[in-house]
N, C-alpha and C. Protein backbone atom coordinates (compact mmCIF):
# COMPACT_ATOMS: atom_id res chain seq x y z
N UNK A 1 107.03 20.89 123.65
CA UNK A 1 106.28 21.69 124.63
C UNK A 1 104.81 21.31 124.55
N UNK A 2 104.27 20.59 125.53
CA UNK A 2 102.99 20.60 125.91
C UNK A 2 102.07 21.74 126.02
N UNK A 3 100.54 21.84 125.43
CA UNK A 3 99.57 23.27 125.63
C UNK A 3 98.67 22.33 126.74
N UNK A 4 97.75 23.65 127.12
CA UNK A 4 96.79 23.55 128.27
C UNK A 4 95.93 22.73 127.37
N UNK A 5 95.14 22.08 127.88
CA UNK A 5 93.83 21.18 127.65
C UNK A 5 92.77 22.27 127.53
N UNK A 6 93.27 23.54 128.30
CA UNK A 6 91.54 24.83 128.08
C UNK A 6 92.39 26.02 127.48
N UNK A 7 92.19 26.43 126.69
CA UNK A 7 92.23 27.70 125.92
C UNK A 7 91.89 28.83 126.53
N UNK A 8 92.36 30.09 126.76
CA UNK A 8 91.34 31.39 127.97
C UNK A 8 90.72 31.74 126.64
N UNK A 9 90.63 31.42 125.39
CA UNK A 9 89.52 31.91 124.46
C UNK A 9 88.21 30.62 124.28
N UNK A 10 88.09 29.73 124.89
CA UNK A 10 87.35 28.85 124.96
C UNK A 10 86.51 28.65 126.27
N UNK A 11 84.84 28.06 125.74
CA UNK A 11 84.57 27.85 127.24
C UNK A 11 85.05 27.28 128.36
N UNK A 12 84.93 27.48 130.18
CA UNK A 12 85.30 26.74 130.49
C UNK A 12 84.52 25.01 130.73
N UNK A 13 85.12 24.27 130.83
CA UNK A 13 84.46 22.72 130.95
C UNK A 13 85.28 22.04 132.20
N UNK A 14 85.65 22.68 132.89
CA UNK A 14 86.02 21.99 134.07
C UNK A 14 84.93 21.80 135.33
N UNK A 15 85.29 20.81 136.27
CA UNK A 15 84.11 20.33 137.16
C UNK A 15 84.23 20.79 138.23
N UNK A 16 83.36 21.75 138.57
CA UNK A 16 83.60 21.99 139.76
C UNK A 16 84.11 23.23 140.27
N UNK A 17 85.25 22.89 139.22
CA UNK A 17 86.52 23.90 140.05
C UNK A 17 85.81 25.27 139.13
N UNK A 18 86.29 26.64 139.73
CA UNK A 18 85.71 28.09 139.45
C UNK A 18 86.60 28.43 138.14
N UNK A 19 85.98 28.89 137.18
CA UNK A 19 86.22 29.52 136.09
C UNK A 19 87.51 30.37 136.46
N UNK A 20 88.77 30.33 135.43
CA UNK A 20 89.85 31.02 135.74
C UNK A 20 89.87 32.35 135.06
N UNK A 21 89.06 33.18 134.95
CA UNK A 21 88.54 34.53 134.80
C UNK A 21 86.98 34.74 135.59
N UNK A 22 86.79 34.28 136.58
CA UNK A 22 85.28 34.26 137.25
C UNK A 22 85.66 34.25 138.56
N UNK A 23 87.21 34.54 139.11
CA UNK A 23 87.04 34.39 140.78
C UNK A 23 88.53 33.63 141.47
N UNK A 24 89.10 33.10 140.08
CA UNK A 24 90.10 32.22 140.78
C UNK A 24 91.38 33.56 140.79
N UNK A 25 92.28 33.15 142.13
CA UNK A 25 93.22 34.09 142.27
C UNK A 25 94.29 33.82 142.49
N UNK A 26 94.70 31.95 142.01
CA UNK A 26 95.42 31.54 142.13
C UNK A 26 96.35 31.92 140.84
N UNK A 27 97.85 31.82 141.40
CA UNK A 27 98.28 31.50 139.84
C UNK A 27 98.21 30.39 138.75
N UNK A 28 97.68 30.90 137.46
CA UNK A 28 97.28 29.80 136.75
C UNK A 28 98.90 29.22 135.81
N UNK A 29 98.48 28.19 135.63
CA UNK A 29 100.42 27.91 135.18
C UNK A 29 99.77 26.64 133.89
N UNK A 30 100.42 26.97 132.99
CA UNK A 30 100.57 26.07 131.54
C UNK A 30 100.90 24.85 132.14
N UNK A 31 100.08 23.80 131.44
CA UNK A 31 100.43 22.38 131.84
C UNK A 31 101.93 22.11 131.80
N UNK A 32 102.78 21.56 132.16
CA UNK A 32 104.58 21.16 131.72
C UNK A 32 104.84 22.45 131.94
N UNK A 33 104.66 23.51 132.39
CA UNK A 33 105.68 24.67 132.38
C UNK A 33 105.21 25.51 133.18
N UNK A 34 106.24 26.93 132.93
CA UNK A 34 106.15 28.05 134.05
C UNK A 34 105.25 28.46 133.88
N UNK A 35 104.85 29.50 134.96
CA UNK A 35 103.42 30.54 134.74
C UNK A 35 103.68 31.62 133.53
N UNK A 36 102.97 31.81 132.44
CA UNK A 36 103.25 32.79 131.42
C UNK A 36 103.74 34.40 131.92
N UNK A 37 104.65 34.80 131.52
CA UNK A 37 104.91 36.34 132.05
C UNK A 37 104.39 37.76 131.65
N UNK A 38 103.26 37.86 132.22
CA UNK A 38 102.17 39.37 131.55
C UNK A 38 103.43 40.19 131.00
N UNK A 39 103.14 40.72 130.27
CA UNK A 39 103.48 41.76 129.77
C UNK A 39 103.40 43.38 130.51
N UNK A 40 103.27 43.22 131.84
CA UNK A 40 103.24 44.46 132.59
C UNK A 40 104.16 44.15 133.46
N UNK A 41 104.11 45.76 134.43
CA UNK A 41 105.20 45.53 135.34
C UNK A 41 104.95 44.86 136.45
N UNK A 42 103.57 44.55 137.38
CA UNK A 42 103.24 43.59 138.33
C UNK A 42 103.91 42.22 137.92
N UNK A 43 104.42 41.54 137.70
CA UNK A 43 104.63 40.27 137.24
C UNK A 43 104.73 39.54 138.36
N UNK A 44 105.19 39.56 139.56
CA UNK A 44 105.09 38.95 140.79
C UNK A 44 103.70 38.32 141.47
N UNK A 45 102.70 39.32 140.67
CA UNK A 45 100.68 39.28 141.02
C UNK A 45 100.07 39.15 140.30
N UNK A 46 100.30 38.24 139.38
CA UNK A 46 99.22 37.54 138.92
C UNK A 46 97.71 37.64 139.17
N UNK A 47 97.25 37.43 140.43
CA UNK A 47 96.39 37.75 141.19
C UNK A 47 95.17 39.16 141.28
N UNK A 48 96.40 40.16 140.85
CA UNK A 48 96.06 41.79 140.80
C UNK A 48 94.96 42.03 140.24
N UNK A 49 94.26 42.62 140.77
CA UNK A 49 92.90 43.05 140.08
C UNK A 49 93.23 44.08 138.62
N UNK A 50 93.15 44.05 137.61
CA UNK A 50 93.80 44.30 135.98
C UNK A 50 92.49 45.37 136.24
N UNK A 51 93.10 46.72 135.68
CA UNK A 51 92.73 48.15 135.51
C UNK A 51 92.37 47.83 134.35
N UNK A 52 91.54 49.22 133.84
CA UNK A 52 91.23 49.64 132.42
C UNK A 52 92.32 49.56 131.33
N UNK A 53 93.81 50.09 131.89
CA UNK A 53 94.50 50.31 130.90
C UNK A 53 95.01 49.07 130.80
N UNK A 54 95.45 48.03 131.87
CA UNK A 54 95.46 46.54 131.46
C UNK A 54 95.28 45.70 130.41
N UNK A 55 93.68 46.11 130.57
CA UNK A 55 92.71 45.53 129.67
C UNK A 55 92.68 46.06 128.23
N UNK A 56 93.04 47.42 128.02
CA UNK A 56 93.72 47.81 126.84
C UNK A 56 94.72 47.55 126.37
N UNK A 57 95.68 46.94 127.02
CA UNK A 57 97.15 46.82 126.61
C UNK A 57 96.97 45.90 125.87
N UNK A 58 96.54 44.39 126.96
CA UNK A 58 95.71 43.09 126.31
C UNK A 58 94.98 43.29 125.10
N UNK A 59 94.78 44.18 124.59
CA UNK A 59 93.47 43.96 123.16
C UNK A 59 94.62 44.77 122.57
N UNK A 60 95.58 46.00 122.87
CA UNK A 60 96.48 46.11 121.52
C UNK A 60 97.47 44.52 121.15
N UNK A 61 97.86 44.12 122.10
CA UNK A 61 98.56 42.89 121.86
C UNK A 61 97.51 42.18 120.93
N UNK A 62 96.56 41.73 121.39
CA UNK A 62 95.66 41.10 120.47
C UNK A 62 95.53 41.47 119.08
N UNK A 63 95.29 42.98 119.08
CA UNK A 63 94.74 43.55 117.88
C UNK A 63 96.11 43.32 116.56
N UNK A 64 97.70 43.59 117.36
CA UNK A 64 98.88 43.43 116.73
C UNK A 64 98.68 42.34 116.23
N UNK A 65 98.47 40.59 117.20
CA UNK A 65 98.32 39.49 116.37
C UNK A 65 97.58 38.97 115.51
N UNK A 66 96.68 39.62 115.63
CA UNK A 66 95.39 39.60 114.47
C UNK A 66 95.91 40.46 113.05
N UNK A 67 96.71 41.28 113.55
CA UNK A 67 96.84 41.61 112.50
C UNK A 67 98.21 41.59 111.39
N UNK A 68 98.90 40.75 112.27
CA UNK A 68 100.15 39.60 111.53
C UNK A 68 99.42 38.73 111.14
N UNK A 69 98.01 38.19 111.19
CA UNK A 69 97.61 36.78 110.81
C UNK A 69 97.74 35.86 112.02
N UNK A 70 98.35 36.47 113.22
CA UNK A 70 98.49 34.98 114.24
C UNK A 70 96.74 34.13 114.31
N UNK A 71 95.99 35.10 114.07
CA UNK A 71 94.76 35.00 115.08
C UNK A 71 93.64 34.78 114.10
N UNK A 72 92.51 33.92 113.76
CA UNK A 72 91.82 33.90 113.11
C UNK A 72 90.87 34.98 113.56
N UNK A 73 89.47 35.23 112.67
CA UNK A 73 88.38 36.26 113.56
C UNK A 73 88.08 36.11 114.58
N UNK A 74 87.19 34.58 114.50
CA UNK A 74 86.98 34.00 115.41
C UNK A 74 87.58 33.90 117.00
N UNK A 75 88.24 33.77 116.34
CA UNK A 75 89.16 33.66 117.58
C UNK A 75 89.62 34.65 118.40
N UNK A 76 90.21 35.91 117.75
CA UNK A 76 90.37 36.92 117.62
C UNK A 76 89.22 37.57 118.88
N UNK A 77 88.12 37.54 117.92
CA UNK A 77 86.42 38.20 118.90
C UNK A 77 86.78 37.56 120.00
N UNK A 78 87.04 35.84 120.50
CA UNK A 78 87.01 35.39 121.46
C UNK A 78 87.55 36.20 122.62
N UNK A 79 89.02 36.46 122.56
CA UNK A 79 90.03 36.55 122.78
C UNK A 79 89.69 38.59 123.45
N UNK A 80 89.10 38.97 122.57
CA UNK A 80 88.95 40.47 123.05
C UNK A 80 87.78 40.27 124.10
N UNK A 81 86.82 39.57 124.16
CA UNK A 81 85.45 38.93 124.73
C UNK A 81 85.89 39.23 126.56
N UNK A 82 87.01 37.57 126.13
CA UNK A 82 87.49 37.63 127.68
C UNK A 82 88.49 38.63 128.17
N UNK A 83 89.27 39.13 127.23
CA UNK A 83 90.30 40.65 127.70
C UNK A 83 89.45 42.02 128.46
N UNK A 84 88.32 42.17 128.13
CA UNK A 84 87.14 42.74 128.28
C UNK A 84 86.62 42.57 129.91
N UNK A 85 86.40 41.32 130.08
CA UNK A 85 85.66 40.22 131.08
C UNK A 85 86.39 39.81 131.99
N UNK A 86 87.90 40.08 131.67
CA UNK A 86 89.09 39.92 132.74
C UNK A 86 88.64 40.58 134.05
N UNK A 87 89.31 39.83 134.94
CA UNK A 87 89.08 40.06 136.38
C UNK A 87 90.82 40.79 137.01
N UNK A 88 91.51 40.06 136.07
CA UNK A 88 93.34 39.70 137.26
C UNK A 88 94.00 39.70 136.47
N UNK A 89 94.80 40.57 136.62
CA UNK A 89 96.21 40.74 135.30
C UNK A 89 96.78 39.34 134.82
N UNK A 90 96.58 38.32 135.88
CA UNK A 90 97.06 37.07 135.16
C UNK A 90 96.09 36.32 134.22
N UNK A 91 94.74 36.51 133.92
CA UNK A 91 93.88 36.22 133.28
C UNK A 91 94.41 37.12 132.07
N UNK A 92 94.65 38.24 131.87
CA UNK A 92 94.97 39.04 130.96
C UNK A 92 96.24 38.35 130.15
N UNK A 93 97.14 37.97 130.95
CA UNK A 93 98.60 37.18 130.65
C UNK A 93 98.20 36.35 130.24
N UNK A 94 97.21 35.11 129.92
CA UNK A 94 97.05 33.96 129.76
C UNK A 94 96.56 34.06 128.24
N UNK A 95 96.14 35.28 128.10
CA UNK A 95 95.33 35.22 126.92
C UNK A 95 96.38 36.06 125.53
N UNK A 96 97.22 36.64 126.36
CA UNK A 96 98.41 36.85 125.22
C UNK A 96 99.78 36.11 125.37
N UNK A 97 99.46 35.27 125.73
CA UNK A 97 100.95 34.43 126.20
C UNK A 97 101.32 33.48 124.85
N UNK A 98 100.98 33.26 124.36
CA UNK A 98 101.33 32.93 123.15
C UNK A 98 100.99 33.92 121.77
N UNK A 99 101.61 35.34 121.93
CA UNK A 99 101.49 36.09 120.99
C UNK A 99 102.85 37.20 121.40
N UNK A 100 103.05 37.31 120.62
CA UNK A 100 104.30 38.42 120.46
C UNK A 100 103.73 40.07 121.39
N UNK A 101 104.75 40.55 121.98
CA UNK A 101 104.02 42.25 123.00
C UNK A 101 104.00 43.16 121.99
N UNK A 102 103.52 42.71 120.83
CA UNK A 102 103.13 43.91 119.26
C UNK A 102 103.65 43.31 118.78
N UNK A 103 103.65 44.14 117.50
CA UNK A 103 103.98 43.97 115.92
C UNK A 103 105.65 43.41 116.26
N UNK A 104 106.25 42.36 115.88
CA UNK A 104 107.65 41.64 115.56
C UNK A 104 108.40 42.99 114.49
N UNK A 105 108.93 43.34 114.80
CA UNK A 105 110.03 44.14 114.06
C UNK A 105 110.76 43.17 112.86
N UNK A 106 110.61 43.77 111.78
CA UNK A 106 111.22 43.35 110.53
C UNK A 106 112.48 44.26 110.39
N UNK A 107 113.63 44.23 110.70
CA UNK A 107 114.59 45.10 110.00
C UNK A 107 114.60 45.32 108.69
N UNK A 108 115.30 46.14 107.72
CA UNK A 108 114.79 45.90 106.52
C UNK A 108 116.23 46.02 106.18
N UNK A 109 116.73 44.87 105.37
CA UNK A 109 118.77 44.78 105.01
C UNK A 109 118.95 46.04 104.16
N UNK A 110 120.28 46.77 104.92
CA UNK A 110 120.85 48.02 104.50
C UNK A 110 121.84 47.10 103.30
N UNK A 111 121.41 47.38 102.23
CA UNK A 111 121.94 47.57 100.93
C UNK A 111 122.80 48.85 100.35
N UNK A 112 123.81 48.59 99.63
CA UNK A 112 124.31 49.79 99.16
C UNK A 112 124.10 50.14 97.92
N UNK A 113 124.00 51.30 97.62
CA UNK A 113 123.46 51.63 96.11
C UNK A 113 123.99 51.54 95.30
N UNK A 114 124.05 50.50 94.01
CA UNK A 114 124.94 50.92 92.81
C UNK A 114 124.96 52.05 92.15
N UNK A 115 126.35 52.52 91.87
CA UNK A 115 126.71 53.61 91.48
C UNK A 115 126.03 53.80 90.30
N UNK A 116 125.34 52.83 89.37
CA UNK A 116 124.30 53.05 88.22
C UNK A 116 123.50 54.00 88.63
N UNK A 117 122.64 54.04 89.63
CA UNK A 117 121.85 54.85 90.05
C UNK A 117 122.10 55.53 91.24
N UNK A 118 123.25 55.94 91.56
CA UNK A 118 123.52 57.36 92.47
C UNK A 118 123.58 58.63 91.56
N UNK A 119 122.82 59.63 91.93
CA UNK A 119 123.02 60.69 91.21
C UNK A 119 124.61 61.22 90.70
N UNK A 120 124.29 61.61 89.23
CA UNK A 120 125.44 61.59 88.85
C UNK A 120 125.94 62.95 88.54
N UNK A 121 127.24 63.14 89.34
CA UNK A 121 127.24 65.03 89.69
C UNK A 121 128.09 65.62 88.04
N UNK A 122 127.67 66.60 87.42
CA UNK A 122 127.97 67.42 86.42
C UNK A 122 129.15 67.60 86.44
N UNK A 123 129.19 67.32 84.80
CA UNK A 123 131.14 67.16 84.63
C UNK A 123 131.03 69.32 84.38
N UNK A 124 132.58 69.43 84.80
CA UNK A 124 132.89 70.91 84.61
C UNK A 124 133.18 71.00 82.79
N UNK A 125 132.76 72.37 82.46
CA UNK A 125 133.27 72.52 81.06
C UNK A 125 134.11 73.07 81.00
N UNK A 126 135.34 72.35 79.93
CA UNK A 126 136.40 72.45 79.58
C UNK A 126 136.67 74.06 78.96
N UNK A 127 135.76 74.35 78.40
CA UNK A 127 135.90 75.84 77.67
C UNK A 127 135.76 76.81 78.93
N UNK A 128 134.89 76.53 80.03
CA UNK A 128 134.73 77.58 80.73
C UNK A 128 135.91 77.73 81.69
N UNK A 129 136.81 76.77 82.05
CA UNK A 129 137.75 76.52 82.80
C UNK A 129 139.14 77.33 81.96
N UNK A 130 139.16 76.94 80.70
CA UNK A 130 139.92 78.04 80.20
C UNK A 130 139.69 79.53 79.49
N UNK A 131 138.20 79.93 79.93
CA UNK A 131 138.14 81.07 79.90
C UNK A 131 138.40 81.44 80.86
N UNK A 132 138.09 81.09 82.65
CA UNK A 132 138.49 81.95 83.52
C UNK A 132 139.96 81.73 83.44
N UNK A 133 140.85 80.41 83.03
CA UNK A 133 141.97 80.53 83.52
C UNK A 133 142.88 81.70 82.26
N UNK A 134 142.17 82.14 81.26
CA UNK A 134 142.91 83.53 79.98
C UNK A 134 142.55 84.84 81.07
N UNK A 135 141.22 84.83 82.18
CA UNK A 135 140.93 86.10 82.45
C UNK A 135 142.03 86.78 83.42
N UNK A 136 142.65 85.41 84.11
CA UNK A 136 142.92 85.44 85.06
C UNK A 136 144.78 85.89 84.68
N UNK A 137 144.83 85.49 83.53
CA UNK A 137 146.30 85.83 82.82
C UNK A 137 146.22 87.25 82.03
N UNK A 138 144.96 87.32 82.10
CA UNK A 138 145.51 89.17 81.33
C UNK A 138 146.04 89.97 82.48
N UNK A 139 146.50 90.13 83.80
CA UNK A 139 147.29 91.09 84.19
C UNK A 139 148.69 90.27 84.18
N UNK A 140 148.68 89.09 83.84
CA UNK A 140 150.07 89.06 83.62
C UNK A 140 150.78 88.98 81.93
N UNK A 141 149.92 88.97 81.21
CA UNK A 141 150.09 88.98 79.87
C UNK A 141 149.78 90.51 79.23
N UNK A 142 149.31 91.12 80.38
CA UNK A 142 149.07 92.60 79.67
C UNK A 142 147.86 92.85 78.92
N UNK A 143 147.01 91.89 79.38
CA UNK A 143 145.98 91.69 78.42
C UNK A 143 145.84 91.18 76.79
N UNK A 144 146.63 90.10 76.41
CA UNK A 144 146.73 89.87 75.49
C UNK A 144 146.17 88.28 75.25
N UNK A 145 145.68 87.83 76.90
CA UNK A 145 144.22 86.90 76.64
C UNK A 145 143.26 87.21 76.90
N UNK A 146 142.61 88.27 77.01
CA UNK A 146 141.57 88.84 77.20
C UNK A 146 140.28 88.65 76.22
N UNK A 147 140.69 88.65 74.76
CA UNK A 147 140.23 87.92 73.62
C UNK A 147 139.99 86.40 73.81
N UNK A 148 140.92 85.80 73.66
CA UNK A 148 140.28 84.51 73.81
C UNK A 148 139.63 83.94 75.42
N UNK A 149 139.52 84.94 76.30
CA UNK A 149 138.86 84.75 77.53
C UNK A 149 137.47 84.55 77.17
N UNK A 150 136.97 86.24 76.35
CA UNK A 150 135.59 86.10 75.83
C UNK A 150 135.65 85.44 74.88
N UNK A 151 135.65 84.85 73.90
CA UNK A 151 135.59 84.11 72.81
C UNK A 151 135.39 82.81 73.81
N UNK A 152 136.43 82.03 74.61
CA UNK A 152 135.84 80.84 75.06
C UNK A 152 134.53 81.14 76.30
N UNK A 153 134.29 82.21 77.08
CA UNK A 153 133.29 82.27 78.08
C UNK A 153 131.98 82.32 77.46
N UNK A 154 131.84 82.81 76.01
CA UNK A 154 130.54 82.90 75.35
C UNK A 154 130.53 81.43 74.68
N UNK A 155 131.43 80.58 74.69
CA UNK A 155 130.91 79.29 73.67
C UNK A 155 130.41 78.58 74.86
N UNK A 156 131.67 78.26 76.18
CA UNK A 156 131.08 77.68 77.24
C UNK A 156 130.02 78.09 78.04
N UNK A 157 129.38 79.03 78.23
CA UNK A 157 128.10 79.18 78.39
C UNK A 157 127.09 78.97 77.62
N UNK A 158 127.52 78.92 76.14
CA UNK A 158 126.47 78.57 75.31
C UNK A 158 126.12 76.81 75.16
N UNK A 159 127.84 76.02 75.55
CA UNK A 159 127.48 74.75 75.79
C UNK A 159 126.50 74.09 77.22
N UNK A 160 127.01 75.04 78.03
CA UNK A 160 126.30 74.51 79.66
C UNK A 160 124.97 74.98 79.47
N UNK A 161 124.29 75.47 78.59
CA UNK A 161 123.00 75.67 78.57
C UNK A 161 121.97 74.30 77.79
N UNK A 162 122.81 74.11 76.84
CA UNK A 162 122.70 73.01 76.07
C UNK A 162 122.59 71.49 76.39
N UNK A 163 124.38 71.44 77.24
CA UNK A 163 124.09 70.24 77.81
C UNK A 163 123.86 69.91 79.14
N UNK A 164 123.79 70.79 80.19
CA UNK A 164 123.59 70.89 81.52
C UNK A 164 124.71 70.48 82.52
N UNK A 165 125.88 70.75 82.02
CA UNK A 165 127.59 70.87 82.48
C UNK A 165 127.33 71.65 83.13
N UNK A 166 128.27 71.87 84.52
CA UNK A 166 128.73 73.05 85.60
C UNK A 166 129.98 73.84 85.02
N UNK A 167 129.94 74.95 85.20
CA UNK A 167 131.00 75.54 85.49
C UNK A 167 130.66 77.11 85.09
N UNK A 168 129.23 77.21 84.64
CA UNK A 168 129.00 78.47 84.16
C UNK A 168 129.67 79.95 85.23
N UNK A 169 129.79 79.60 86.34
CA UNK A 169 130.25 80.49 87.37
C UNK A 169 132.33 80.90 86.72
N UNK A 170 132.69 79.92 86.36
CA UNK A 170 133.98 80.03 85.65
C UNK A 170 133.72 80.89 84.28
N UNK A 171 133.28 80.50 83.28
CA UNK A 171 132.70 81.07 82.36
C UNK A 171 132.62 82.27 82.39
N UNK A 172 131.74 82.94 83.47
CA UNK A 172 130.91 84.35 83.75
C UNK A 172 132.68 85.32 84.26
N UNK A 173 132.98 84.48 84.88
CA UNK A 173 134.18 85.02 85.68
C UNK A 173 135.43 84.99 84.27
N UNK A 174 135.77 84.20 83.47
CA UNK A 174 136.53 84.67 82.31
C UNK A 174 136.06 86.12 81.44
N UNK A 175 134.47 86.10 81.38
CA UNK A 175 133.75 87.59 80.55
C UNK A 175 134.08 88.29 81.24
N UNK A 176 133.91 88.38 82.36
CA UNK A 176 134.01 89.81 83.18
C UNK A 176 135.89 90.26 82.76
N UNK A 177 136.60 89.11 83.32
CA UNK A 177 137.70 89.91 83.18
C UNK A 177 138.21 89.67 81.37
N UNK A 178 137.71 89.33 80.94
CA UNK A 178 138.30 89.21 79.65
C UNK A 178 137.62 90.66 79.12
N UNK A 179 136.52 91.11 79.01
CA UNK A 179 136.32 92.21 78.62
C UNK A 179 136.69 93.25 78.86
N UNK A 180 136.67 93.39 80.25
CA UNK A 180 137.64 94.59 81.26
C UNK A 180 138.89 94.96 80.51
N UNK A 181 139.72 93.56 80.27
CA UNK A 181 140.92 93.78 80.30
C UNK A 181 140.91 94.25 78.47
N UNK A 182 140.08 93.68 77.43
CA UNK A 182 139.72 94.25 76.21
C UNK A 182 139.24 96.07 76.22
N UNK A 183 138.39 95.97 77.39
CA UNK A 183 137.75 97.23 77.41
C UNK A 183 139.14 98.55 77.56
N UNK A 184 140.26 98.38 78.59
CA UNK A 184 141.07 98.29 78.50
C UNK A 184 142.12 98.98 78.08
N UNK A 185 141.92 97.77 77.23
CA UNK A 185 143.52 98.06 76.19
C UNK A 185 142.81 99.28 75.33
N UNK A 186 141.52 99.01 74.81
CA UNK A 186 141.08 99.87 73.75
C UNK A 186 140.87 100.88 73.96
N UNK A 187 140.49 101.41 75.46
CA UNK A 187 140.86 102.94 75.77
C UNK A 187 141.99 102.98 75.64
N UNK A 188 142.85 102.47 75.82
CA UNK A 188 144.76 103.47 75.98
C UNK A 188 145.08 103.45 74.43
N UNK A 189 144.35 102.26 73.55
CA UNK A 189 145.01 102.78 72.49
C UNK A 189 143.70 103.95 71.84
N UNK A 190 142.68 104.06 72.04
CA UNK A 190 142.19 105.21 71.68
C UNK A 190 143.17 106.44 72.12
N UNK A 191 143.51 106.61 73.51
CA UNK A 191 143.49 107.70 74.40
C UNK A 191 144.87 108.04 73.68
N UNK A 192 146.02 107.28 72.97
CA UNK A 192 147.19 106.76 72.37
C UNK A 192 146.92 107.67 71.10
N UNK A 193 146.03 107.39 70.58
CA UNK A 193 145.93 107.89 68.81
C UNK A 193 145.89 109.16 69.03
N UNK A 194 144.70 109.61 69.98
CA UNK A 194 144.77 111.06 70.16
C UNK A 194 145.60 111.96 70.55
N UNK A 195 146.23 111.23 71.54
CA UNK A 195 147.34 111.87 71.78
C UNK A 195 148.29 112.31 70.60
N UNK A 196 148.42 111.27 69.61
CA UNK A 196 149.27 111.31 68.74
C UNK A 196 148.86 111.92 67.71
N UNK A 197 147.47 112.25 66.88
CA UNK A 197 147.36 113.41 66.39
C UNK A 197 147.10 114.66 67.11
N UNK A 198 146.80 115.13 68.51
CA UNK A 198 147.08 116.55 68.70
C UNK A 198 148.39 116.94 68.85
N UNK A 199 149.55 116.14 68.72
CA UNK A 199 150.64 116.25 68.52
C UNK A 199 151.60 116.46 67.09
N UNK A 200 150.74 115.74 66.44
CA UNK A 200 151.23 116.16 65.50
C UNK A 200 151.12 117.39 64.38
């Protein structure tokens, strides 16, 4: 691909003919190739007299390539000089036609996480799982795990504090009914004795 012999960030040095930001309303066209395609929606008019916001669009484009590195300072200043000084949306086109319409999008590769470092969810404790599962057997045992309900709900809570295991909600739920069902028995056999000495 062949470039123009004049730069729209360079003076012009042609003879004669009118500066192509000073009056010309022709379409201007890259040596060997098509006319560059503005970045707006006129694209048919070249010609168009380029508004304020035009002329802004032109200097964010600019400002984007300057600031990938396309654009030296120099050059850069040039380049906003004549975006500025523009007359015709196609003067505007000429001067970002070899720059990207903003910043180039980088995707960034979706990787999956090794399971080394996915949070790692809390093992259940073994003691608290068989305290609720004794609490849950004293109405069918008559209460005769009710004891070892509390006996394991006070160790497994005392381990999940320690080592930061789940299951304290199991745990809490073996005390409650393990004591109940202790609490219990020990009224009827109180309520039992008495009975049995005012009887006798």
């Amino acid at each position: 691909m062949t470039h123009p012999s004049w730069q729209p960030w360079q003076p012009w040095q042609g003879s004669g003919a009118p500066q192509p930001w000073r009056g010309s309303h022709a379409p201007l066209r890259w040596q060997g190739g098509a006319a560059p395609q503005p970045p707006w929606p006129a694209q048919s008019s070249p010609a168009m007299l380029a508004s304020h916001a035009d002329r802004e669009r032109a200097v964010d484009v600019l400002r984007a390539g300057f600031g990938e590195g396309r654009l030296d300072k120099g050059e850069f200043d040039q380049r906003i000089e004549r975006a500025y000084a523009a007359r015709t949306v196609g003067e505007l086109a000429l001067l970002v036609a070899d720059l990207p319409q903003g910043p180039v999008p980088h995707p960034a590769p979706v990787t999956a996480v090794p399971r080394t470092f996915l949070p790692a969810r809390p093992q259940t404790n073994g003691k608290a799982v068989g305290s609720a599962l004794c609490g849950v057997l004293c109405l069918m045992t008559f209460g005769l795990t009710g004891v070892p309900a509390v006996v394991l709900g006070h160790a497994a809570r005392s381990e999940i504090r320690r080592t930061g295991e789940s299951g304290d909600a199991l745990a809490l739920t073996g005390l409650v009914l393990g004591w109940l069902s202790t609490a219990t028995w020990a009224l009827l056999l109180t309520l039992m004795l008495v009975a049995a000495a005012v009887s006798a």
